[in-house]
N, C-alpha and C. Protein backbone atom coordinates (compact mmCIF):
# COMPACT_ATOMS: atom_id res chain seq x y z
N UNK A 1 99.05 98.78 95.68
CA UNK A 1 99.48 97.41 95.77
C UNK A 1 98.56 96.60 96.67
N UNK A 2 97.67 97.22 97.29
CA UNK A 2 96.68 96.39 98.84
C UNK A 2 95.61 96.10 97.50
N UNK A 3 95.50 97.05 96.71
CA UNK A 3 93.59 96.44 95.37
C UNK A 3 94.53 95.37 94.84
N UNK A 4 95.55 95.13 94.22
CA UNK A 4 96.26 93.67 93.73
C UNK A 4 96.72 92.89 94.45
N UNK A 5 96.44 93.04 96.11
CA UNK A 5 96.82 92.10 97.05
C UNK A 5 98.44 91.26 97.05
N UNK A 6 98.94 92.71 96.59
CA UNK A 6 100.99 92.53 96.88
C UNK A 6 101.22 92.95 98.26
N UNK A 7 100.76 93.66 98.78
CA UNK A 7 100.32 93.98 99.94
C UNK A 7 98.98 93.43 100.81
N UNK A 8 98.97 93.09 102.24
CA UNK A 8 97.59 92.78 102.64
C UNK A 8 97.46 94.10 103.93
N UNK A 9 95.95 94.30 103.91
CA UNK A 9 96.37 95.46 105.40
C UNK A 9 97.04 94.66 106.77
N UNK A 10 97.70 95.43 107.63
CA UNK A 10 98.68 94.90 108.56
C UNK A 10 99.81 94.59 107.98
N UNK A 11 100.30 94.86 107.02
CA UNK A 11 101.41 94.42 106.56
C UNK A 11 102.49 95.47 107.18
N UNK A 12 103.87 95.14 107.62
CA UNK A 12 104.41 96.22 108.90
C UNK A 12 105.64 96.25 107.66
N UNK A 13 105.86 97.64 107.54
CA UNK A 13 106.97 98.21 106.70
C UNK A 13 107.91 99.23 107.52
N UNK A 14 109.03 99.28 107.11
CA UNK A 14 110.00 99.86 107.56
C UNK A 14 110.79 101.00 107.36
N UNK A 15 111.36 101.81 107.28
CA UNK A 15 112.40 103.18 107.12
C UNK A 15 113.37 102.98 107.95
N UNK A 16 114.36 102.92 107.93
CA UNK A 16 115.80 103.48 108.15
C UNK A 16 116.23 104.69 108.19
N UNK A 17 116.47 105.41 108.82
CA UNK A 17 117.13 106.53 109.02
C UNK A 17 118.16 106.95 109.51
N UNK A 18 119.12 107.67 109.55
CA UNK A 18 119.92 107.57 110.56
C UNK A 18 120.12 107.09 112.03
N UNK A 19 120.51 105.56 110.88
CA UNK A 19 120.45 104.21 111.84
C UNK A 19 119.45 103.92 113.03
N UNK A 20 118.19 104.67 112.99
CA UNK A 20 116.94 104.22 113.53
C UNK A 20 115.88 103.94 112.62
N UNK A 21 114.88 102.84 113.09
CA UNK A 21 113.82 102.18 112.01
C UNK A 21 112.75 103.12 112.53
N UNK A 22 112.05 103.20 111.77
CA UNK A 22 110.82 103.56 111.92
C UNK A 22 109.15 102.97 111.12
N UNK A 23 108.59 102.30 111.95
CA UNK A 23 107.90 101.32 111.37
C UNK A 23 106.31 101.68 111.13
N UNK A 24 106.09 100.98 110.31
CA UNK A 24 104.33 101.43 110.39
C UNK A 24 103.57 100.69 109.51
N UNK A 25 102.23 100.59 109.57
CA UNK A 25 101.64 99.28 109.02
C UNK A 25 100.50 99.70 107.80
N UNK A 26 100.42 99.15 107.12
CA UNK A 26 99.49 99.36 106.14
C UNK A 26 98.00 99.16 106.42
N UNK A 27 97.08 99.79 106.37
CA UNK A 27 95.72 100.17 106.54
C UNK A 27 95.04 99.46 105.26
N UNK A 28 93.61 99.37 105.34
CA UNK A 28 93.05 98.25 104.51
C UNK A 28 92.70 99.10 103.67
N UNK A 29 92.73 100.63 103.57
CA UNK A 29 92.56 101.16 101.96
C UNK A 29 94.33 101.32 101.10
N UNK A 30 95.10 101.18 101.89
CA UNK A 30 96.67 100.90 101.08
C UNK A 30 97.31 102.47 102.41
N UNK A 31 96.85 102.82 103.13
CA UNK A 31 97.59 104.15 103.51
C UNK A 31 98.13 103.33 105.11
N UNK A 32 99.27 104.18 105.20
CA UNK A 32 100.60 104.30 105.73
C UNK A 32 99.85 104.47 107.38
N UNK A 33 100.30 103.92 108.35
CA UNK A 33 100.22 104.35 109.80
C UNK A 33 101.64 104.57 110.65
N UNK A 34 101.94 105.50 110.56
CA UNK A 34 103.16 105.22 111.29
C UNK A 34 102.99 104.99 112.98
N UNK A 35 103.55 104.04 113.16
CA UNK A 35 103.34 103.89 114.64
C UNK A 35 103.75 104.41 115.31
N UNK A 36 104.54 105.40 115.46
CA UNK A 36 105.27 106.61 116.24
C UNK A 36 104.33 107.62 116.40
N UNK A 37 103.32 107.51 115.64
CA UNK A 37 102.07 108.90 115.35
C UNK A 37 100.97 108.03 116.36
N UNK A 38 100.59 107.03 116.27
CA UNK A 38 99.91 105.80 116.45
C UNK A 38 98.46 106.26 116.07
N UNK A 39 98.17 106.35 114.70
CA UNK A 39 97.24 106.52 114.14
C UNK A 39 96.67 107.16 113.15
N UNK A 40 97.66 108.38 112.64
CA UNK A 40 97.35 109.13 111.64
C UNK A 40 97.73 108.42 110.18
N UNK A 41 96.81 108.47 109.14
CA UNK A 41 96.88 106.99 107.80
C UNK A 41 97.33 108.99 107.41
N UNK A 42 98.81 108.22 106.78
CA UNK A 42 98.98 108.71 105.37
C UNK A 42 98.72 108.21 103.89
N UNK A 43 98.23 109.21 103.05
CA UNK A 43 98.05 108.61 101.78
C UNK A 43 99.12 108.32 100.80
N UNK A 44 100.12 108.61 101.47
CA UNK A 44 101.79 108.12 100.29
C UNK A 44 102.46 107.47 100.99
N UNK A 45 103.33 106.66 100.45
CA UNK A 45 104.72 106.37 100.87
C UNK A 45 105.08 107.54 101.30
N UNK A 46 105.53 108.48 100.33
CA UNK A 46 105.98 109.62 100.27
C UNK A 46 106.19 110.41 101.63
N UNK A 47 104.83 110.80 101.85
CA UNK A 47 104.57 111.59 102.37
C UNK A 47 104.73 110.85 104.03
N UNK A 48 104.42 109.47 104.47
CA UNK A 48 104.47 109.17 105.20
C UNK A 48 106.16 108.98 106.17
N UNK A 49 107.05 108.77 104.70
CA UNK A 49 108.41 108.74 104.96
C UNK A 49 108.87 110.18 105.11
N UNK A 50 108.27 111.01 104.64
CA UNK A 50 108.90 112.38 105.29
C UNK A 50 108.75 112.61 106.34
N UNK A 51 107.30 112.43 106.99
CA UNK A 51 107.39 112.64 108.47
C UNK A 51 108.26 111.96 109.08
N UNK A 52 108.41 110.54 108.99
CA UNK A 52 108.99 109.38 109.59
C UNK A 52 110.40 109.94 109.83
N UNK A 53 110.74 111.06 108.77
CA UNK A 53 112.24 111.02 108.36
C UNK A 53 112.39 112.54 109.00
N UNK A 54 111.47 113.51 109.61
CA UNK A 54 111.64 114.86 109.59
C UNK A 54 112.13 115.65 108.54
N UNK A 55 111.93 115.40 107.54
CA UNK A 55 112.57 115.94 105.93
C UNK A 55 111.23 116.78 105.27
N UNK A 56 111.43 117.21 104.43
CA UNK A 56 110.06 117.99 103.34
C UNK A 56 109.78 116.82 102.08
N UNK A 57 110.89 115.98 101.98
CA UNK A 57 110.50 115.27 101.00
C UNK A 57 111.17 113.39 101.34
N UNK A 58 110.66 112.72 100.62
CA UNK A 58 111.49 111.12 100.79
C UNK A 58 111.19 110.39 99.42
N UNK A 59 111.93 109.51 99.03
CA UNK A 59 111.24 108.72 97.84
C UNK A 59 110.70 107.37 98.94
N UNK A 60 109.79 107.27 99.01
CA UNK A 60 108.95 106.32 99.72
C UNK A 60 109.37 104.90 98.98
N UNK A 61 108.77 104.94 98.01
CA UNK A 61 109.01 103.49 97.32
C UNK A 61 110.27 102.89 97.93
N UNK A 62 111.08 104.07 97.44
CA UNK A 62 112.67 103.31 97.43
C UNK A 62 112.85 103.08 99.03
N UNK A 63 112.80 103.56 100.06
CA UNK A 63 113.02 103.96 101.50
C UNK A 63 112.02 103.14 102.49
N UNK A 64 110.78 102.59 102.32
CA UNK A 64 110.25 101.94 103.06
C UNK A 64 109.96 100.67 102.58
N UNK A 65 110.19 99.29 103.26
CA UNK A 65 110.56 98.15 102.71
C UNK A 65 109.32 97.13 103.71
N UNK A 66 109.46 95.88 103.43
CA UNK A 66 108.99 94.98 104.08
C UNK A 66 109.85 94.03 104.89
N UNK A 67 110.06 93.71 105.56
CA UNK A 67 110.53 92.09 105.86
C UNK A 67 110.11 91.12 105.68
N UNK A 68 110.88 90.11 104.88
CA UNK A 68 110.61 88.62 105.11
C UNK A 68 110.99 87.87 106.25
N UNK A 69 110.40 86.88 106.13
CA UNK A 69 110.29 85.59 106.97
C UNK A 69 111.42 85.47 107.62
N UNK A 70 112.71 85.71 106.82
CA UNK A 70 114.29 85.75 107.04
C UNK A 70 114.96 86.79 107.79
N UNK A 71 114.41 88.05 107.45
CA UNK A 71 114.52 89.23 108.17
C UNK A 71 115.54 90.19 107.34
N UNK A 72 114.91 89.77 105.51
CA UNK A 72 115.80 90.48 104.36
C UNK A 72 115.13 91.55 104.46
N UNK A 73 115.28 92.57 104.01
CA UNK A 73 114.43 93.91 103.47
C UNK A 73 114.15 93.93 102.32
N UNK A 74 113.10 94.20 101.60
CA UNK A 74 112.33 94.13 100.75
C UNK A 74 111.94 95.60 100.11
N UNK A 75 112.46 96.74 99.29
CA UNK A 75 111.87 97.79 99.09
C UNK A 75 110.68 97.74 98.28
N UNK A 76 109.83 98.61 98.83
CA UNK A 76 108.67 98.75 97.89
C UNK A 76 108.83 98.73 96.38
N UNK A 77 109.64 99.28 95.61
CA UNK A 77 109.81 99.82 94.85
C UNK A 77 110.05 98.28 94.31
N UNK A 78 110.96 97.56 94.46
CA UNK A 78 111.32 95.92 94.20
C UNK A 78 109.89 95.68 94.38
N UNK A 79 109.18 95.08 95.26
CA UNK A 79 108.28 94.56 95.47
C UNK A 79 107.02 95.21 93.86
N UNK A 80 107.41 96.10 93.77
CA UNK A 80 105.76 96.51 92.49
C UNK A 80 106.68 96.28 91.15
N UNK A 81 108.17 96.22 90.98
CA UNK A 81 109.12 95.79 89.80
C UNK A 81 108.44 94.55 89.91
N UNK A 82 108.34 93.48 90.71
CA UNK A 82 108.45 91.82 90.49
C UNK A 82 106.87 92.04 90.52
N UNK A 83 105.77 92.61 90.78
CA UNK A 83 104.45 92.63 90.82
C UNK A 83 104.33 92.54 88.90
N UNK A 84 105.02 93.68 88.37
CA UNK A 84 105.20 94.04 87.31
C UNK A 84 105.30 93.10 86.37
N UNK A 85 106.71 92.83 86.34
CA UNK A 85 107.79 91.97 85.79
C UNK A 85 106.36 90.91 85.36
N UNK A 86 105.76 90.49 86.68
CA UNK A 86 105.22 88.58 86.77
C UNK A 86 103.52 88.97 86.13
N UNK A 87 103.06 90.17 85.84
CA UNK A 87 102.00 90.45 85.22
C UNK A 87 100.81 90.78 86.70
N UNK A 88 101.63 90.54 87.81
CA UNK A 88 100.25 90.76 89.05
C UNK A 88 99.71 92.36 88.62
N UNK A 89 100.55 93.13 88.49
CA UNK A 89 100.16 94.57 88.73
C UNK A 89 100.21 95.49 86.95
C-alpha cells in the first residue's frame, strides 16, 4: 500500500490487545517498526502483529489500523477494500 501511496512512510498504526495498544510506524519500503522493539522493520503485518501480540500467529490486516484526524480506527484491511473498491490499488 506505501508503492500506491494509501500509505506514506511514518504513517503510525495501531494493535489492540488485551486492552493495551501497541504502536508502530511504517518504514519507506512498506515494513512495520514496532516501537516497543524501537527499530527492528518487519516485513508483514502479520508477522509484525504477532510479536506485538506475543502469539505465533495474527491476521495483521484485520488487527492493525490507522487513526484519523478524529481518532476513528481505520483497519488495514478497510483501508486496501476502499483502495480497491475506488480503482487506487
Amino acid at each position: 500500500m506505501v508503492a500506491a501511496q494509501i500509505l506514506t512512510a511514518g504513517t503510525r498504526i495501531v494493535l489492540t490487545y488485551r486492552s493495551t495498544d501497541h504502536w508502530a510506524t511504517i518504514d519507506e519500503d512498506g515494513g512495520i517498526i514496532l516501537t516497543a522493539t524501537g527499530g527492528t522493520p518487519y516485513g508483514r503485518v502479520d508477522e509484525a502483529g504477532a510479536v506485538a501480540r506475543g502469539t505465533k500467529t495474527c491476521q495483521g490486516m484485520n488487527e492493525w489500523h490507522i487513526e484519523d484526524a478524529t481518532g476513528v480506527r481505520i483497519s488495514l484491511r478497510t483501508l486496501r477494500d476502499r483502495a480497491v473498491a475506488s480503482g487506487a490499488l
